[in-house]
N, C-alpha and C. Protein backbone atom coordinates (compact mmCIF):
# COMPACT_ATOMS: atom_id res chain seq x y z
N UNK A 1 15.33 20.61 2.19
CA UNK A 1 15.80 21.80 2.84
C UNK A 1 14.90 22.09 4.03
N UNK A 2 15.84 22.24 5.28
CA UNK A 2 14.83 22.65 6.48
C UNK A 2 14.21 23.63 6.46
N UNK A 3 13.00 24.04 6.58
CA UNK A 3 12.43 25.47 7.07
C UNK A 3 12.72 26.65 8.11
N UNK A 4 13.10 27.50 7.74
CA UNK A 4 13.81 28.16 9.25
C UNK A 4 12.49 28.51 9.88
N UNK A 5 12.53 28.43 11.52
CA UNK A 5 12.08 28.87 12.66
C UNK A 5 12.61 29.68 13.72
N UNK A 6 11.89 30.94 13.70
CA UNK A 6 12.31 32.04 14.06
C UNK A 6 12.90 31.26 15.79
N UNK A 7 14.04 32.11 16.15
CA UNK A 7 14.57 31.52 17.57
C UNK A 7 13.61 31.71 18.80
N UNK A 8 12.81 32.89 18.57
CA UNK A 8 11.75 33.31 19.41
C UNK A 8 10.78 32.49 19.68
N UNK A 9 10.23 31.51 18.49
CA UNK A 9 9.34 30.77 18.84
C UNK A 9 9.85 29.52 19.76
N UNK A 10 10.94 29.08 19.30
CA UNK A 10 12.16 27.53 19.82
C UNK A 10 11.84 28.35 21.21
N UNK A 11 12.53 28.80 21.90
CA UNK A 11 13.02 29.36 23.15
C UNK A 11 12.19 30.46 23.09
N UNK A 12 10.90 30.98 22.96
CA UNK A 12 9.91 31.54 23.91
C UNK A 12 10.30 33.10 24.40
N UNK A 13 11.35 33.41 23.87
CA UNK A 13 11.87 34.60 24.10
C UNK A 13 12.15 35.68 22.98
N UNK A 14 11.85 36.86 23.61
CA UNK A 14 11.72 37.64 22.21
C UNK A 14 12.09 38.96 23.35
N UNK A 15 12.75 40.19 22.27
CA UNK A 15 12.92 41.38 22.85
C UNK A 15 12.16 42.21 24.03
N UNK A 16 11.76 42.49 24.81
CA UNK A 16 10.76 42.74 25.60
C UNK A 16 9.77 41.59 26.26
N UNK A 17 10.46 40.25 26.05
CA UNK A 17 9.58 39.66 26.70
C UNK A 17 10.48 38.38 28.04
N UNK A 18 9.62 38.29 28.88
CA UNK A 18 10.59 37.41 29.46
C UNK A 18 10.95 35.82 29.03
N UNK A 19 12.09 35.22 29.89
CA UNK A 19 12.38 33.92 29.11
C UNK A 19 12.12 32.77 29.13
N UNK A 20 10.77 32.74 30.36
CA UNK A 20 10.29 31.59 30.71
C UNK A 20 8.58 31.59 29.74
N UNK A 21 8.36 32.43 29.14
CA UNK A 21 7.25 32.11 28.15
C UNK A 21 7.32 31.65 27.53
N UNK A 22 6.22 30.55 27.46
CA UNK A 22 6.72 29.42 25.79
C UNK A 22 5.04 29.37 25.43
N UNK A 23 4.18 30.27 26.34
CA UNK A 23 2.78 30.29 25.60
C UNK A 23 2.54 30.53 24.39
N UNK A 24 3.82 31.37 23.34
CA UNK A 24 3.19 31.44 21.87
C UNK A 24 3.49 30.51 21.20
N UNK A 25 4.04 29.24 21.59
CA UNK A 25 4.70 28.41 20.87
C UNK A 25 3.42 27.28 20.98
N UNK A 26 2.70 27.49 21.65
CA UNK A 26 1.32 26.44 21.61
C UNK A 26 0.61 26.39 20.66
N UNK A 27 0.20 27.27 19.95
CA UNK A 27 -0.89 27.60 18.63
C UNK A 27 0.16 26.92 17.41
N UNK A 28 1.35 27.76 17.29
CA UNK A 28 1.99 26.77 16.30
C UNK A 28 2.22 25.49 16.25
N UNK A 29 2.33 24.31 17.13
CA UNK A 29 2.38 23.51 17.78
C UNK A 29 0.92 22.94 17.77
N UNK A 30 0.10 23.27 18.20
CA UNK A 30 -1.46 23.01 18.09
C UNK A 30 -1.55 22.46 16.34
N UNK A 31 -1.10 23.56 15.67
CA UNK A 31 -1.51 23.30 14.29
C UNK A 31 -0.84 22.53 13.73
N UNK A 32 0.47 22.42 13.74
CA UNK A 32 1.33 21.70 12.90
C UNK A 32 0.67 20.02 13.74
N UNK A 33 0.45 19.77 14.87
CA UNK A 33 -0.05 18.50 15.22
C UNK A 33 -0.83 17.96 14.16
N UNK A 34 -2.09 18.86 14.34
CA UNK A 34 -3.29 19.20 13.28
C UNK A 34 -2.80 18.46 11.98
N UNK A 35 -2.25 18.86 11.28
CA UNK A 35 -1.65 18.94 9.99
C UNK A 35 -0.86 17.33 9.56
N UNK A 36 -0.54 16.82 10.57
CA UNK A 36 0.18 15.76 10.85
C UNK A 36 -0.85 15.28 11.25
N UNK A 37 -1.86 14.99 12.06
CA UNK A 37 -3.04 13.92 12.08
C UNK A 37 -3.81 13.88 11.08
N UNK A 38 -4.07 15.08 10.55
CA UNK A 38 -4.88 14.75 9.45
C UNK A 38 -3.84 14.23 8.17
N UNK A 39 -2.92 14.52 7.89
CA UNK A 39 -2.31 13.41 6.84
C UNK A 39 -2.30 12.58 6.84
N UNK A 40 -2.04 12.03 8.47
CA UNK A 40 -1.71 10.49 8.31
C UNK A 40 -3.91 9.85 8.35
N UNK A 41 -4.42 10.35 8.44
CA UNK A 41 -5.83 9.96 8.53
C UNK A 41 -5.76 9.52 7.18
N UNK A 42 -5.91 10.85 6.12
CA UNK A 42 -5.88 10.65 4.75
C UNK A 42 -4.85 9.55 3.91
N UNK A 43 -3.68 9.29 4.59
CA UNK A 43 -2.99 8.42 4.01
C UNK A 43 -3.66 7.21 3.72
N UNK A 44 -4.10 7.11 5.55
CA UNK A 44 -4.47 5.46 5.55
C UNK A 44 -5.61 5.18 4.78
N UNK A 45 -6.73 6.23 4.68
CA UNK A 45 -7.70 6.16 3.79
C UNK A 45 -7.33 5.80 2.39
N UNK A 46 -6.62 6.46 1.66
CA UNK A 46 -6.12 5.97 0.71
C UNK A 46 -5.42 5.08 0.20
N UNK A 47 -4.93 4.50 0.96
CA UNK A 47 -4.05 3.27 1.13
C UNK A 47 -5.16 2.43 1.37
N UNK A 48 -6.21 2.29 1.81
CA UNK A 48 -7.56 1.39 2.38
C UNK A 48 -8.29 1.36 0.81
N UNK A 49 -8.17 2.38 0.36
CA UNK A 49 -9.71 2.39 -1.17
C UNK A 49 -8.26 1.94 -2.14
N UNK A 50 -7.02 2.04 -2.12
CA UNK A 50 -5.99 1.36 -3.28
C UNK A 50 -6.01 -0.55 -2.98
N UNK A 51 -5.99 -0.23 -1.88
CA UNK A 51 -5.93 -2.18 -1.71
C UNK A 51 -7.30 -3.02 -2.13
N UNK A 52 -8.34 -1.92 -1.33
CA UNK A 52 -9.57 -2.88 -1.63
C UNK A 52 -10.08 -2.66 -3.57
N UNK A 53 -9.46 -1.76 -4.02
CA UNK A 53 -9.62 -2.18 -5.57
C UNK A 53 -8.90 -3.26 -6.22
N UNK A 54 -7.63 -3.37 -5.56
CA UNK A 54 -6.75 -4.40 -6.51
C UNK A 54 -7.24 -5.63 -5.99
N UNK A 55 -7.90 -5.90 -4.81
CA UNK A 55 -8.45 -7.09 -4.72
C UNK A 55 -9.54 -7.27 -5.18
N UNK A 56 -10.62 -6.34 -6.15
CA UNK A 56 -11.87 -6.27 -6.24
C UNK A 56 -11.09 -6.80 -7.56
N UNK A 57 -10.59 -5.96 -7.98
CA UNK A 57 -9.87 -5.99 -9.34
C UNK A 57 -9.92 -7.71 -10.11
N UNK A 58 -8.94 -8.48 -8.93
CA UNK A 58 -8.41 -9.46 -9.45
C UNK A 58 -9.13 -10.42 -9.76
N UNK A 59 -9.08 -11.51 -11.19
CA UNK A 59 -9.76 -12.19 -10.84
C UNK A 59 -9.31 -13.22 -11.84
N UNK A 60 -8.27 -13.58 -11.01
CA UNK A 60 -7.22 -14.60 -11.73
C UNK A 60 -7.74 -15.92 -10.63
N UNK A 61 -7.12 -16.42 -11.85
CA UNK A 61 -7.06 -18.46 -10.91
C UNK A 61 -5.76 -18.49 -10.32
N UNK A 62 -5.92 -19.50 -9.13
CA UNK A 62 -4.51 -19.80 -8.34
C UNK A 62 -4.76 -21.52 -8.51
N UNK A 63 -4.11 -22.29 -8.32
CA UNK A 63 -3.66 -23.34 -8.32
C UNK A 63 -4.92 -24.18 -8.22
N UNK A 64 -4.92 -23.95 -6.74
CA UNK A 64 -6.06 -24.58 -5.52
C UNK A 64 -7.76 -24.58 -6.89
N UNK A 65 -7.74 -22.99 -7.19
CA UNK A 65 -8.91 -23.05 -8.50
C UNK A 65 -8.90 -24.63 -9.77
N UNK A 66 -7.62 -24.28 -10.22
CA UNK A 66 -7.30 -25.12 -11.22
C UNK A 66 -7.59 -26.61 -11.00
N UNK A 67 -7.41 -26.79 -9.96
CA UNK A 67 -7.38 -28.41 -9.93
C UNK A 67 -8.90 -28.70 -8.96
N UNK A 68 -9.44 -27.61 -8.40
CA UNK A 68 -10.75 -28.07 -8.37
C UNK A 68 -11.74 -28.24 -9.62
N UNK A 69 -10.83 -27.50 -10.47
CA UNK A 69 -11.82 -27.13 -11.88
C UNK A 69 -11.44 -28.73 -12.63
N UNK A 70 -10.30 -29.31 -12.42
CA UNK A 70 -9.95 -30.22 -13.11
C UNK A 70 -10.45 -31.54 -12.23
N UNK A 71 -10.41 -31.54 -11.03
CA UNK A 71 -11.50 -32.70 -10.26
C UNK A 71 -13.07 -32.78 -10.90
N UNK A 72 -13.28 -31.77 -11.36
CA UNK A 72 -14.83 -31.74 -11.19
C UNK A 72 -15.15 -31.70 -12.76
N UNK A 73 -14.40 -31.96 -13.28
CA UNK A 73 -14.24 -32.29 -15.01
C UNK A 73 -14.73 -31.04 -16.09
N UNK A 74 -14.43 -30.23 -15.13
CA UNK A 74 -14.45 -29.13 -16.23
C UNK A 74 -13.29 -28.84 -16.96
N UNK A 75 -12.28 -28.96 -16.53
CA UNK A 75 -11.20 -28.69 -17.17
C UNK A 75 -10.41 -30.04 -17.88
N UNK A 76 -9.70 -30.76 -19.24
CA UNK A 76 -9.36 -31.54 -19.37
C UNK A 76 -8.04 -32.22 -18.72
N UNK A 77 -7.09 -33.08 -18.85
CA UNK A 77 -5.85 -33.23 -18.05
C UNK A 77 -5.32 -32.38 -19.06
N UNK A 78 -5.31 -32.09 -19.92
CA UNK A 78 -4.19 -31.57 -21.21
C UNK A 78 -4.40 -29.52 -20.91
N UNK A 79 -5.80 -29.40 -20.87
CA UNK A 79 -6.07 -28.27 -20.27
C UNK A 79 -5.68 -27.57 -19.10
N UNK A 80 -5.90 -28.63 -17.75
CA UNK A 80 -5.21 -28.37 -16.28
C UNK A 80 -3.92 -28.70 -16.91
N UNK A 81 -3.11 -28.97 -17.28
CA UNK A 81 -1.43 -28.99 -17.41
C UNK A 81 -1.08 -27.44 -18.33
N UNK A 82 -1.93 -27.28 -19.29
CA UNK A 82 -1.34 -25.90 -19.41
C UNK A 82 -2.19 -24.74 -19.04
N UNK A 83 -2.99 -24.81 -17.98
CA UNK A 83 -3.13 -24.02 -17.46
C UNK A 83 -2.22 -23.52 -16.27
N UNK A 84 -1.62 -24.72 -15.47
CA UNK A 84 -0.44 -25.24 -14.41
C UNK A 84 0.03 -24.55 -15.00
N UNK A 85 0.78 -24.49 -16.39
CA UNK A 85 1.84 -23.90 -16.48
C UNK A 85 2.27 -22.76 -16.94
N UNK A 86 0.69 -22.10 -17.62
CA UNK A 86 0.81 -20.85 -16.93
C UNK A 86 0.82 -19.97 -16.36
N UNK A 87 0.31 -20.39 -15.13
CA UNK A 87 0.49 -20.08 -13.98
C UNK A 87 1.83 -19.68 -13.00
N UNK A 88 3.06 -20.45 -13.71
CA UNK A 88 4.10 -20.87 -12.61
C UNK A 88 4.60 -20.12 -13.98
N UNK A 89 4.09 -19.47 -15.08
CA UNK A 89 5.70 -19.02 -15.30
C UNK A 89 6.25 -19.60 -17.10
N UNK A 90 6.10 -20.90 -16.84
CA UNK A 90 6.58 -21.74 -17.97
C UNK A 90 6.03 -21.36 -18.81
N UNK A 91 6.27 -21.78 -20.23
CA UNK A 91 5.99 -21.92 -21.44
C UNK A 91 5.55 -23.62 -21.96
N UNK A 92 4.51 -23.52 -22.06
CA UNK A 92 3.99 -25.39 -22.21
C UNK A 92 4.39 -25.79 -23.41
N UNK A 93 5.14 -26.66 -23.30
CA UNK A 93 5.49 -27.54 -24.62
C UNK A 93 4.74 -28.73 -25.36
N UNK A 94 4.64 -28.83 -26.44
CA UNK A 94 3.57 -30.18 -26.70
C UNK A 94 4.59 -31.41 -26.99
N UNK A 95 4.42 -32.30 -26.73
CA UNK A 95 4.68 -33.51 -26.87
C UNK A 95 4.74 -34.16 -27.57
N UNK A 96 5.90 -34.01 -28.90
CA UNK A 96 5.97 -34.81 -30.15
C UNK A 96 6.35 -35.95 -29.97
N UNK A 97 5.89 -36.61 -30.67
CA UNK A 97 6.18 -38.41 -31.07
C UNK A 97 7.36 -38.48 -31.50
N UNK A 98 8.21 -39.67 -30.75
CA UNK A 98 9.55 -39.96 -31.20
C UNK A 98 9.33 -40.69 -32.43
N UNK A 99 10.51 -39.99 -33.55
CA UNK A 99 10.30 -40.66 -35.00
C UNK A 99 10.58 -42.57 -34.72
């Protein structure tokens, strides 16, 4: 719902006054700027301390991790394969022997 604004302030004119004044319309105008720079200041601030936590946050393996971990023999081949796969999603299956 819009806020009403008196017509006097829009168009600078009011009972006893003439119709080329729009000097009282500066202070309101002054402030509401105000009000609107400083939100958007605070937004971005907050939007700045939400991102840099979820990256502080994280501390998952990506792919590129996995298979350096598995070059360098820390990880086994049976290990890097289900780690691969849970990564992407899958559900790792084991590999029964055909009767």
């Amino acid at each position: 719902m819009m806020p009403c604004i008196p017509l006097f302030l829009v168009f600078g004119t009011s009972s006893g006054q003439r119709s080329g004044d729009i000097s009282q319309i500066y202070v309101p105008l002054a402030v509401l700027a105000g009000i609107i720079i400083v939100a958007w200041i605070s937004l971005v601030l907050v939007r700045r301390q939400l991102r840099s936590r979820t990256t502080q946050s994280s501390t998952t393996f990506t792919l590129a991790n996995l298979r350096e971990m598995h070059r360098s023999g820390t990880l086994s081949d049976e290990e890097f394969e289900r780690a691969k796969a849970g990564l992407s999603g899958q559900n790792p299956r084991r590999k029964s022997p055909n009767p």
